[in-house]
Protein backbone atom coordinates (compact mmCIF):
# COMPACT_ATOMS: atom_id res chain seq x y z
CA UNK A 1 48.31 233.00 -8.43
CA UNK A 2 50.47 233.33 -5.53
CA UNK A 3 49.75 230.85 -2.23
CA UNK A 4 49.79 231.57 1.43
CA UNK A 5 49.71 229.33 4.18
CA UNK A 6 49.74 230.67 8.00
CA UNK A 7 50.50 227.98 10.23
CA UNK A 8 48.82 229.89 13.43
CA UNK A 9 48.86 228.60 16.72
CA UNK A 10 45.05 226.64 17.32
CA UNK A 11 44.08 227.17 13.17
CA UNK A 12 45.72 227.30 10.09
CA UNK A 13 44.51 229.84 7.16
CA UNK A 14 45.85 229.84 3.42
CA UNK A 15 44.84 232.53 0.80
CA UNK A 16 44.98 232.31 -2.87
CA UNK A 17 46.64 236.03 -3.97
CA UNK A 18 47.23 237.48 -7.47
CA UNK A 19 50.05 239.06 -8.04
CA UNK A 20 47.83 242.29 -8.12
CA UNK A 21 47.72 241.96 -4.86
CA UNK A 22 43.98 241.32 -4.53
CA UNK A 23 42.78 237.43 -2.61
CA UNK A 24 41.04 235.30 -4.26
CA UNK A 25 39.73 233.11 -1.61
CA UNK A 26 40.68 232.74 1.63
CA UNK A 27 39.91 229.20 4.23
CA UNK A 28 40.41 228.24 7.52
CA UNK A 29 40.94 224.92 10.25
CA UNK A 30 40.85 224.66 13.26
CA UNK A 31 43.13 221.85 15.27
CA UNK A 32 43.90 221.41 18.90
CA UNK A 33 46.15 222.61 21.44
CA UNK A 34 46.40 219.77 24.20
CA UNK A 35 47.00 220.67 27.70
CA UNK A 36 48.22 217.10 29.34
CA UNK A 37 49.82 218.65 32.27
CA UNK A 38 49.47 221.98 34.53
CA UNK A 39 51.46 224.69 32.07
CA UNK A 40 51.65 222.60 29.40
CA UNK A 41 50.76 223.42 25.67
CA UNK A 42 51.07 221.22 22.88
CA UNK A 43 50.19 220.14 19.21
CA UNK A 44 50.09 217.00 17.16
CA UNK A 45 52.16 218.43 13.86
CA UNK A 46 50.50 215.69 12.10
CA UNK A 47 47.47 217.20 12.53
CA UNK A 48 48.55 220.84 11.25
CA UNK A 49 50.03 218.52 7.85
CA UNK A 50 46.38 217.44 7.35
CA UNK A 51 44.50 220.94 8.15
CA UNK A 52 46.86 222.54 5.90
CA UNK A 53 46.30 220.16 3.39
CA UNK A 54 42.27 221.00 3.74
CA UNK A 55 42.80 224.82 3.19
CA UNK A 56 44.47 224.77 0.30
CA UNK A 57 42.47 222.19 -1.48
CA UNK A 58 39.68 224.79 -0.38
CA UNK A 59 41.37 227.98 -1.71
CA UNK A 60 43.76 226.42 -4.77
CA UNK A 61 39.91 224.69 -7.00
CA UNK A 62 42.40 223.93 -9.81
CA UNK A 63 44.23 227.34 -9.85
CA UNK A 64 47.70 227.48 -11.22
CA UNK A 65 49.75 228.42 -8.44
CA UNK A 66 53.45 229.67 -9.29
CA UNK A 67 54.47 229.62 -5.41
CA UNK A 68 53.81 229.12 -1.76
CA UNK A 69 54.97 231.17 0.99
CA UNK A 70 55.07 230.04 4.73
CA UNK A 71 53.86 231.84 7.67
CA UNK A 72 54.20 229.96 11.57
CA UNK A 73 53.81 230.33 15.08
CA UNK A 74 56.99 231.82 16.65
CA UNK A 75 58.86 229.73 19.31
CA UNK A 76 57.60 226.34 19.84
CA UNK A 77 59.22 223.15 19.08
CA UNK A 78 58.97 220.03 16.95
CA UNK A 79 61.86 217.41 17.76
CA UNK A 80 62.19 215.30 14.43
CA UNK A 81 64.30 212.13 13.33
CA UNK A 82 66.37 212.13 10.02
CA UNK A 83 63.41 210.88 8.42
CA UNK A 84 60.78 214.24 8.98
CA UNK A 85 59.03 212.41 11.56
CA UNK A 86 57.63 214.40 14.85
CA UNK A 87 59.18 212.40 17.75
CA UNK A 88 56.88 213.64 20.46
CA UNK A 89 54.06 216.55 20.11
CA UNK A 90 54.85 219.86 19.32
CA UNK A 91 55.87 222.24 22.55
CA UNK A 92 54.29 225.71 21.83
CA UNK A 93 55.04 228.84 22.68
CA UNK A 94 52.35 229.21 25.22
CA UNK A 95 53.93 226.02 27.10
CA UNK A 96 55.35 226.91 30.65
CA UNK A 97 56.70 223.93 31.80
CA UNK A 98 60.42 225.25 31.33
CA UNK A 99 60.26 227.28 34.60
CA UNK A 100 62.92 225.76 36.21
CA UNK A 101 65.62 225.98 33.07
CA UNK A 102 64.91 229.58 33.53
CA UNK A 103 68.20 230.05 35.85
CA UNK A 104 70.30 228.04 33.23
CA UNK A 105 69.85 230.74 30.56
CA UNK A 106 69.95 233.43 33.70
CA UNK A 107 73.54 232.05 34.77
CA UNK A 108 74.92 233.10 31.17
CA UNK A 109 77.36 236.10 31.36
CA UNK A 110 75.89 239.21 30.41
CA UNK A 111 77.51 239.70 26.91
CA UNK A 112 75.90 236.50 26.05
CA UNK A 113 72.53 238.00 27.02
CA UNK A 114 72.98 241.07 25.29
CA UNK A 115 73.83 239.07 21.68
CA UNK A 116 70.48 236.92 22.25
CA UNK A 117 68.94 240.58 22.98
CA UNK A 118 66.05 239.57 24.48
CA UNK A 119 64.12 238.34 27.89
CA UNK A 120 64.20 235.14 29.29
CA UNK A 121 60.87 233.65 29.22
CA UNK A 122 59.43 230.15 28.67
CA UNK A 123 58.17 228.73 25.38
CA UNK A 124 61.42 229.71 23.68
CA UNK A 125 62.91 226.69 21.71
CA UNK A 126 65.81 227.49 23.93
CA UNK A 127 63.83 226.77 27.32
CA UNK A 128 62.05 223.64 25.65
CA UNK A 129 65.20 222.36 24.34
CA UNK A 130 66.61 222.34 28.36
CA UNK A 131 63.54 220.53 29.53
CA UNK A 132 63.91 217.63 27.28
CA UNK A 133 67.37 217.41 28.15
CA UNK A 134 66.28 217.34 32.56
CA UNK A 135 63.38 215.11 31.32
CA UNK A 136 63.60 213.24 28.15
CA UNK A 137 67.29 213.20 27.50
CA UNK A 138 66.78 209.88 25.28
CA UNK A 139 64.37 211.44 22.56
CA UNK A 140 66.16 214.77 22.89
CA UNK A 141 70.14 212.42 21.92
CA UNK A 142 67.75 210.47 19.02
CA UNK A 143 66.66 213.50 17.43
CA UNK A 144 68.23 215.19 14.20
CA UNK A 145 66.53 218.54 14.36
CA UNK A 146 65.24 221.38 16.25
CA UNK A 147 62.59 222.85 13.93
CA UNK A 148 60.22 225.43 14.55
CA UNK A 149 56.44 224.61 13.32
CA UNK A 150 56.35 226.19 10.04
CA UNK A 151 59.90 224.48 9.06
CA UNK A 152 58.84 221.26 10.14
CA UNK A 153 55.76 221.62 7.50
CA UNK A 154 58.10 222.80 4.93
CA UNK A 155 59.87 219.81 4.92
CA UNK A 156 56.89 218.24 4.67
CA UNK A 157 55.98 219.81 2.00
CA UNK A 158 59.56 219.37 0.08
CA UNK A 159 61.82 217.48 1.34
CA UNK A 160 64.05 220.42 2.61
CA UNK A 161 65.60 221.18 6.60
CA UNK A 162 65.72 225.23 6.80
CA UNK A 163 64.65 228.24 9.04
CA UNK A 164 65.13 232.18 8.12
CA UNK A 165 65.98 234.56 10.49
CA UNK A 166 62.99 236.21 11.38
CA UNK A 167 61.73 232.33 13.09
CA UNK A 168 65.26 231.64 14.43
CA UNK A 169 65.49 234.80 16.16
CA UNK A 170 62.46 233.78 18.56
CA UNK A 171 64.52 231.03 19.92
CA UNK A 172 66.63 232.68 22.39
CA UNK A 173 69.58 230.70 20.27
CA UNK A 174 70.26 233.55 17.86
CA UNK A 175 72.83 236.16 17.72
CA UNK A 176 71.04 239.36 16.86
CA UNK A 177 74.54 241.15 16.68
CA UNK A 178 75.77 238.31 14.21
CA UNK A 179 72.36 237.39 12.48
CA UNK A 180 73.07 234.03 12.87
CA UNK A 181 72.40 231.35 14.99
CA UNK A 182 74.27 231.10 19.11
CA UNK A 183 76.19 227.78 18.38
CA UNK A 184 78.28 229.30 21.03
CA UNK A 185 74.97 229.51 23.20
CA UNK A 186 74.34 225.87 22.38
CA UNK A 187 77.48 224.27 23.85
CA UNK A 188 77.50 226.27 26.82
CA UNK A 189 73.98 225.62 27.44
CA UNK A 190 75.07 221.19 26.41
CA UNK A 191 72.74 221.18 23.84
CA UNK A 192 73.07 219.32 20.41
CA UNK A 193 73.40 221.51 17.67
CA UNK A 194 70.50 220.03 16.00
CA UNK A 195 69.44 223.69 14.37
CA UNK A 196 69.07 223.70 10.70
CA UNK A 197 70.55 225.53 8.29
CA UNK A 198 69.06 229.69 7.35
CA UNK A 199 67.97 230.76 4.56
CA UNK A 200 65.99 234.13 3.55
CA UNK A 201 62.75 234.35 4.23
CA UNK A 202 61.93 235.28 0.89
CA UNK A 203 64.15 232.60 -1.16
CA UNK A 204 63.07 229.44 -2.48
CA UNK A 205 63.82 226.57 -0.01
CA UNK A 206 62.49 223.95 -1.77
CA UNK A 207 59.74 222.79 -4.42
CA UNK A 208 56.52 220.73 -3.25
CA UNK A 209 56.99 216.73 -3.80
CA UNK A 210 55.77 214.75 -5.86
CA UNK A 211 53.71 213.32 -2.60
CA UNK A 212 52.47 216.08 -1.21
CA UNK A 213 51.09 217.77 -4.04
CA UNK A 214 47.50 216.32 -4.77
CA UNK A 215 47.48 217.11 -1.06
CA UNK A 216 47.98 220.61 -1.72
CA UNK A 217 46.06 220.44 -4.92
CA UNK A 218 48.80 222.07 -6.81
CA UNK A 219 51.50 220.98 -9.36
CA UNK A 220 54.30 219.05 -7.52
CA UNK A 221 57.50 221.05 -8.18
CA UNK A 222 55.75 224.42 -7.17
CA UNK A 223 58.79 226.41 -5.87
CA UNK A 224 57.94 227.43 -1.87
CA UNK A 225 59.42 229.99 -0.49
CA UNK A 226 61.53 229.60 3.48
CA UNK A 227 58.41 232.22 4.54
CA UNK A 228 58.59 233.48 8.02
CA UNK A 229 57.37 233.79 11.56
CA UNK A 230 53.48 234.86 11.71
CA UNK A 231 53.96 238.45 13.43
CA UNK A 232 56.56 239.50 11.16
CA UNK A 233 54.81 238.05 8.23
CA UNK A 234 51.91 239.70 9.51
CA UNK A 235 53.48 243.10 9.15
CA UNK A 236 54.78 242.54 5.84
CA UNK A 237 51.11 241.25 5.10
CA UNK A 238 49.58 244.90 5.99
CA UNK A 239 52.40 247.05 4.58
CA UNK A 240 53.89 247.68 8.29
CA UNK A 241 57.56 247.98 7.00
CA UNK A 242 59.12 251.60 7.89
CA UNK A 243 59.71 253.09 11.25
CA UNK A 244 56.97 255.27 12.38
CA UNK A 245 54.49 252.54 11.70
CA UNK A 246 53.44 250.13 14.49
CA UNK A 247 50.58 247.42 14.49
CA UNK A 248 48.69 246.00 17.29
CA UNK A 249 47.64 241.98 16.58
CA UNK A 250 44.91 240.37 19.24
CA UNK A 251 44.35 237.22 18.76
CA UNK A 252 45.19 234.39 21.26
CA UNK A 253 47.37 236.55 22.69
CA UNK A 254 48.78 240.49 21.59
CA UNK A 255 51.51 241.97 20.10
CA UNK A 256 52.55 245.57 19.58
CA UNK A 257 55.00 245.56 16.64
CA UNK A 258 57.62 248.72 15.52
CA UNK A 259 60.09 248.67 12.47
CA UNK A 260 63.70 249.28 13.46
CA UNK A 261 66.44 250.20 11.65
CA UNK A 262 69.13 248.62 13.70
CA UNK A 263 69.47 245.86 15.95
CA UNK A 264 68.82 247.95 19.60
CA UNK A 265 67.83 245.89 22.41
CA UNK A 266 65.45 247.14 25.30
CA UNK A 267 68.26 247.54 27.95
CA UNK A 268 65.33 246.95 30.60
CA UNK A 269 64.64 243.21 28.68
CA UNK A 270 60.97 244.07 29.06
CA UNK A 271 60.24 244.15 25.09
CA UNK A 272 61.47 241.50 22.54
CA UNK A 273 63.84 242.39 19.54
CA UNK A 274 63.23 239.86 16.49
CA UNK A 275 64.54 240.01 12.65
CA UNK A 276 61.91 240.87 10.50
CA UNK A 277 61.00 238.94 7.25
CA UNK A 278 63.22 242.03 5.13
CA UNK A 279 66.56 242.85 6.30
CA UNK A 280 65.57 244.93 8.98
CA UNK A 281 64.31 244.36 12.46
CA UNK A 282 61.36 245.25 15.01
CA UNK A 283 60.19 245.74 18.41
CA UNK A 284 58.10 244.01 20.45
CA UNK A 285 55.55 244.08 23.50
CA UNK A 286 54.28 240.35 23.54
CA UNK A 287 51.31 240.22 26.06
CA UNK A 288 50.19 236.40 26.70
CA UNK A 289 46.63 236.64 27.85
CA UNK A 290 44.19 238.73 25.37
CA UNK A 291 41.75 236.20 23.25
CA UNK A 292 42.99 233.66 25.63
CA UNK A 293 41.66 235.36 28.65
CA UNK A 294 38.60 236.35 27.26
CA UNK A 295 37.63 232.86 25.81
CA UNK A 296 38.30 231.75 29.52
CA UNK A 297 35.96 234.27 30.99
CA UNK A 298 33.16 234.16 28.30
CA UNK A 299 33.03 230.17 29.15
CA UNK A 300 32.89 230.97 32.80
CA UNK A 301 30.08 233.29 32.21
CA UNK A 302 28.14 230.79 29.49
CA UNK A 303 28.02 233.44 26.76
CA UNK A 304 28.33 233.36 22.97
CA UNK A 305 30.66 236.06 21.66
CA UNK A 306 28.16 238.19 20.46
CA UNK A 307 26.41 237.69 23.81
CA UNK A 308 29.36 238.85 25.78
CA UNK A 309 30.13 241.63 23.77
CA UNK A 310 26.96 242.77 23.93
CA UNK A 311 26.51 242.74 27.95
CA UNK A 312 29.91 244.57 28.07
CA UNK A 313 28.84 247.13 26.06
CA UNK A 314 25.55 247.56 27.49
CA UNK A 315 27.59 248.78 30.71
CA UNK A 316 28.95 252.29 30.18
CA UNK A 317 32.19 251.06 32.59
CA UNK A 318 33.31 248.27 34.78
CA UNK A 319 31.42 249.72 38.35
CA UNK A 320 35.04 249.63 40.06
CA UNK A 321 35.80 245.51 38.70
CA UNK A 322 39.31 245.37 37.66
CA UNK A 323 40.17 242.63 35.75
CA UNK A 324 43.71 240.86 35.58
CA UNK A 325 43.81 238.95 32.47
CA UNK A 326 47.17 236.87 33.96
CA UNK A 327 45.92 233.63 33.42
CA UNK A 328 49.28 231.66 32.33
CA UNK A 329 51.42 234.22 33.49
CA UNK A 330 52.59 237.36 31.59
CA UNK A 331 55.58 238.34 29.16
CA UNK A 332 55.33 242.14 28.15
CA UNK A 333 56.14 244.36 31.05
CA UNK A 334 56.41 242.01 33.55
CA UNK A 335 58.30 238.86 32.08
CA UNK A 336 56.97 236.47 35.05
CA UNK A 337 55.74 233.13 34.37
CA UNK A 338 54.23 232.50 37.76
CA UNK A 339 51.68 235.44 37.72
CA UNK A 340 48.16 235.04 37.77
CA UNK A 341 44.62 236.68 36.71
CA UNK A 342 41.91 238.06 39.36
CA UNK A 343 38.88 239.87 39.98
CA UNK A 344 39.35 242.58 42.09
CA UNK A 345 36.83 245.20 44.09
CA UNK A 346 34.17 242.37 43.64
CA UNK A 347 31.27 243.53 45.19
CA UNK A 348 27.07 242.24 45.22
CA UNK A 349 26.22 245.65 42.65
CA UNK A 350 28.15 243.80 40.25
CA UNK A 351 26.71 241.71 37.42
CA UNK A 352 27.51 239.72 34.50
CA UNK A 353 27.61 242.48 32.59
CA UNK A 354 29.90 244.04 34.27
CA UNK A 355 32.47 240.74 34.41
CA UNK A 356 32.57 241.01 30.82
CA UNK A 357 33.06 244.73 30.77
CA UNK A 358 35.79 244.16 33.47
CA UNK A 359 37.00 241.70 31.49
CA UNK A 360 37.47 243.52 28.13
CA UNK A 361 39.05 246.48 30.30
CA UNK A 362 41.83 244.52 31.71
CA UNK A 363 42.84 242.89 28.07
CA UNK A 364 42.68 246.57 26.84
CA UNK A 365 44.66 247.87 29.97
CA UNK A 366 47.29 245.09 29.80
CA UNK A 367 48.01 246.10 26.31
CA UNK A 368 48.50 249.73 27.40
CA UNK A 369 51.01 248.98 29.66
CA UNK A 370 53.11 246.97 26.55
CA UNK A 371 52.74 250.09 24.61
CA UNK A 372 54.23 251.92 27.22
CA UNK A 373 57.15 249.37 27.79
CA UNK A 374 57.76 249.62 24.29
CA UNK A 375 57.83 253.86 24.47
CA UNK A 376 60.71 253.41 27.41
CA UNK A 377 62.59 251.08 25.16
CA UNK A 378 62.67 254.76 23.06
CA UNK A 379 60.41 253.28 20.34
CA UNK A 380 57.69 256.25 19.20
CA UNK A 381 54.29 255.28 18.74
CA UNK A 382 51.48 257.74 17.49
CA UNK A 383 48.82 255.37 15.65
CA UNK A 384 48.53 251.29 15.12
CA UNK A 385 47.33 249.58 12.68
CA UNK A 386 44.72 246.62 13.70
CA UNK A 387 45.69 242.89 12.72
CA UNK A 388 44.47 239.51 13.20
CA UNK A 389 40.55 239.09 14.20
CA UNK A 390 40.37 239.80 17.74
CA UNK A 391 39.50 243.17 16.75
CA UNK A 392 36.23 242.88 14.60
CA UNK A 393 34.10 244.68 16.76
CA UNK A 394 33.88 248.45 16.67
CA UNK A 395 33.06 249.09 20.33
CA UNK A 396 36.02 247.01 21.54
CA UNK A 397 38.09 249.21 19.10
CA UNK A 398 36.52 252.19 20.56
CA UNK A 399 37.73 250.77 24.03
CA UNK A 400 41.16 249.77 22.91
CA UNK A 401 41.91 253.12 21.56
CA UNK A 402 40.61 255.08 24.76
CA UNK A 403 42.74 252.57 26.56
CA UNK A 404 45.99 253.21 24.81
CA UNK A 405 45.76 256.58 24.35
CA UNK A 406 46.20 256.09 20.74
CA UNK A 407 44.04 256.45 17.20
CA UNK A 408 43.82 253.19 15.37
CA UNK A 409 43.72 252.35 11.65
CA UNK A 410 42.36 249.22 9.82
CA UNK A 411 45.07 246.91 8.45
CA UNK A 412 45.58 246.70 4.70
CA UNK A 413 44.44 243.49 4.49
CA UNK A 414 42.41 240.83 6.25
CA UNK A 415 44.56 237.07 7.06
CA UNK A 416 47.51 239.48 7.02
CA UNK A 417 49.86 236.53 8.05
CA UNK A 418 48.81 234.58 5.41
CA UNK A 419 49.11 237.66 2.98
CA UNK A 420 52.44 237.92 4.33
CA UNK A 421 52.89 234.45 3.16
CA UNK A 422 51.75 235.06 -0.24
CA UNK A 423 53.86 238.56 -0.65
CA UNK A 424 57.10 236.01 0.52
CA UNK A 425 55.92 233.40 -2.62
CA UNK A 426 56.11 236.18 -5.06
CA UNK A 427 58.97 237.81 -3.82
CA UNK A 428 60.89 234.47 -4.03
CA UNK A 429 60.03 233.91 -7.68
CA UNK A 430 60.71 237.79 -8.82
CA UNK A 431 57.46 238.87 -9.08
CA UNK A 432 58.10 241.54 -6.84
CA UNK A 433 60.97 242.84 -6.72
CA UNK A 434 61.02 244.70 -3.15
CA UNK A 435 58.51 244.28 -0.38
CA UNK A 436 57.41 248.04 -0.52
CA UNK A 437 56.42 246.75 -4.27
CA UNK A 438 53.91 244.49 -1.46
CA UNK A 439 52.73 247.55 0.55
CA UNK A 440 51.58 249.48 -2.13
CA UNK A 441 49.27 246.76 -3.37
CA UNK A 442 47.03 247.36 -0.13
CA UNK A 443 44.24 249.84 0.11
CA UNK A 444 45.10 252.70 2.32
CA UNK A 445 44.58 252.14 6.24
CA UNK A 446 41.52 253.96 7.73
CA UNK A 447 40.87 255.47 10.66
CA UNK A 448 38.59 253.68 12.86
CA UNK A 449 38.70 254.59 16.83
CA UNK A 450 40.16 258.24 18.38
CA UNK A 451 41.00 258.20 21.83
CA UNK A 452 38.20 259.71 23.77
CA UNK A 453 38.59 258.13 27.53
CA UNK A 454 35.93 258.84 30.32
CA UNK A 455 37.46 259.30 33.20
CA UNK A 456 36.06 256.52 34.42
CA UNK A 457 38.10 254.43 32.01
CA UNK A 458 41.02 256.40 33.58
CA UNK A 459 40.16 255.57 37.14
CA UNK A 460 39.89 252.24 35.91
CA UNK A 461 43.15 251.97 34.23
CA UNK A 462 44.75 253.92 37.26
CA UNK A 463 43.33 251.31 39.48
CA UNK A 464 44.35 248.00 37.19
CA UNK A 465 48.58 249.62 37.54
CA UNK A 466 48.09 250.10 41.32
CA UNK A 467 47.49 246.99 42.41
């Protein structure tokens, strides 16, 4: 039995895999994400320690595991003393407080820009780091380490300060030309260089302690692997591993993701370039607002899920609403902090039905234009495949493939992150012995929405770009 723990951004999921490939059982938490100021966004780590612990109690029942893999939330920030401990809550990579330290990083010379490869934008370790140095300069000189979330829970788990590559390079404090960390980038910025040491995302960084493991509910000396941001461990998860092959994620927010070979940087800093969890690389179009702006929306309009999917869908289109989902600002096209969501064209005709079709249209029209950043920054995209569970629902498919323009395929696997996770635990102990060895374990990806836009849609989409 292989383990795999995701360590997502408001839950945390583990799956028990066998090496065959097929899970076992699969679990789920849920834990906060506090908002104690305008733009904030933030996390008690203890809390995603005990959640974790609760999953794979859930999924292990006694089963002997031969090795964890690690799967996190990209960006963020725990600040922790020599001793593991969390100094101050977790800053996440939805937080936008770092607005200001944006013209620190903007100041750099260009050649530093182009080895970070990547826009500016807050949440970034980077940014976070800068904040606590204008506004909590005390905690930020008492601190030993930068971590991001799913290396502060490793060392939980064993005792052991790493990151891998594929984490690290979400922190705008990496050299993507190097693959190695910007400790250049850190004294001209006058931060500490309080980054821990790499290792590969599928080597063993550690073995669980003897004190964690009844918390686990496996055998303490279980090897556990360095693992690896979510996204990238999501791809590896569902067998997304060659050029040619892209993946669309919706879940709090939504990601378009696309294999590269090399290290090339959108010249227009519009798309994100990250190490992958192999030695490769991928693109990305990182939209903020998709399951967050919805969530938002179906509260205003006192609906359960399944009610407001079903008074979108009882509306053939919006009736002229356009929808922008911008509600804490936007990365992926337009890398701006500051913008915010509307209703537009409002008018009486329109009811709730319609909000929520409006809605749904401008999550599925925001993602459009990220595939189309990504297609400037010369990456090809004919088909995705569908990860994480924003995208359950067949008519919404239907709607996000007329939207993009684009057939779409189930993913190879359900809790692909955690999958991912798992893939990185066997991969670390030789059961695998190349992550294609991974991809082939999946079933084959079927098709499950063809493009067939009304022109209404069109209109609409035509409408959402002009304004």
């Amino acid at each position: 039995m292989l383990l795999g723990l995701d360590l997502g951004t408001g839950s945390c999921k583990a799956v028990l895999m066998l090496e065959g490939g097929a899970v076992v059982r699969s679990a789920s938490r849920t834990y906060a994400v506090n908002a104690p100021h305008n733009g904030w966004a933030e996390s008690e780590p203890s809390a995603w320690l005990e959640a974790i612990g609760q999953v794979s109690r859930e999924v292990v029942q006694g089963a002997a595991v031969r090795a964890i893999g690690l799967s996190g939330q990209m960006h963020g920030l725990v600040l922790a003393d020599v001793n593991g401990r969390a100094l101050r809550p977790a800053m996440l990579w939805s937080d936008t407080r770092s607005k200001a330290q944006l013209e620190v990083y903007n100041r750099l010379s260009s050649a530093t820009l182009e080895r970070l490869g990547n826009p500016i934008v807050t949440g970034m370790m980077g940014l976070s780091l800068l904040w606590l140095k204008a506004h909590e300069p005390m905690l930020l000189d008492s601190s030993r380490w930068a971590l991001l979330p799913k290396d502060w829970l490793r060392w939980q788990l064993t005792g052991e300060v790493h990151s891998d590559p594929s984490d690290a390079s979400g922190t705008l404090l990496y050299n993507l030309q190097r693959d190695d960390w910007a400790r250049d980038i850190l004294e001209t910025l006058g931060l500490p260089d309080i980054l821990p040491p790499l290792k590969s995302s599928s080597a063993i960084a550690g073995v669980v302690s003897s004190s964690v493991a009844a918390l686990l509910g496996v055998r303490a000396g279980t090897p556990v692997a360095t693992g690896g941001g979510d996204t990238p461990c999501a791809m590896l998860g569902n067998g997304v591993l060659k050029t040619g092959v892209a993946q669309l994620s919706v879940g709090t927010g939504a990601q378009i993701v696309a294999p590269r070979d090399a290290p090339v940087s959108d010249p227009s800093f519009r798309t994100h370039l990250y190490r992958s969890v192999t030695h490769h690389w991928y693109a990305m179009a990182a939209m903020q607002n998709a399951g967050l702006a919805l969530e938002r929306v179906r509260e205003w309009l006192s609906l359960t899920w399944d009610g407001f999917y079903a008074a979108a869908f009882s509306q053939p289109d919006s009736s002229g609403l356009v929808f922008k989902p911008y509600l804490s600002g936007e990365r992926t096209p337009h890398m701006d902090a500051s913008l915010r969501g509307s209703f537009q064209n409002l008018g009486l005709h329109h009811t709730q039905a319609h909000l929520a079709r409006a809605a749904l249209e401008g999550v599925a029209f925001s993602i459009s234009d990220g595939l189309e950043a990504l297609r400037a920054a010369g990456v090809e995209v004919t088909t995705l495949r569908l990860a994480g569970g924003g995208t359950l629902q067949t008519p919404w498919r239907q709607l996000l493939s007329d939207a993009l323009g684009v057939p779409l395929l189930t993913g190879g696997a359900p809790d692909a992150s955690a999958r991912g996770a798992a893939a990185l635990a066997g991969l670390s102990i030789g059961v695998y012995s190349d992550p294609l060895e991974t991809a082939a374990l999946l079933p084959a990806p079927e098709l499950v929405a063809t493009p067939a836009p009304s022109a209404a849609l069109l209109e609409a989409l035509e409408m959402f770009r002009a304004h």
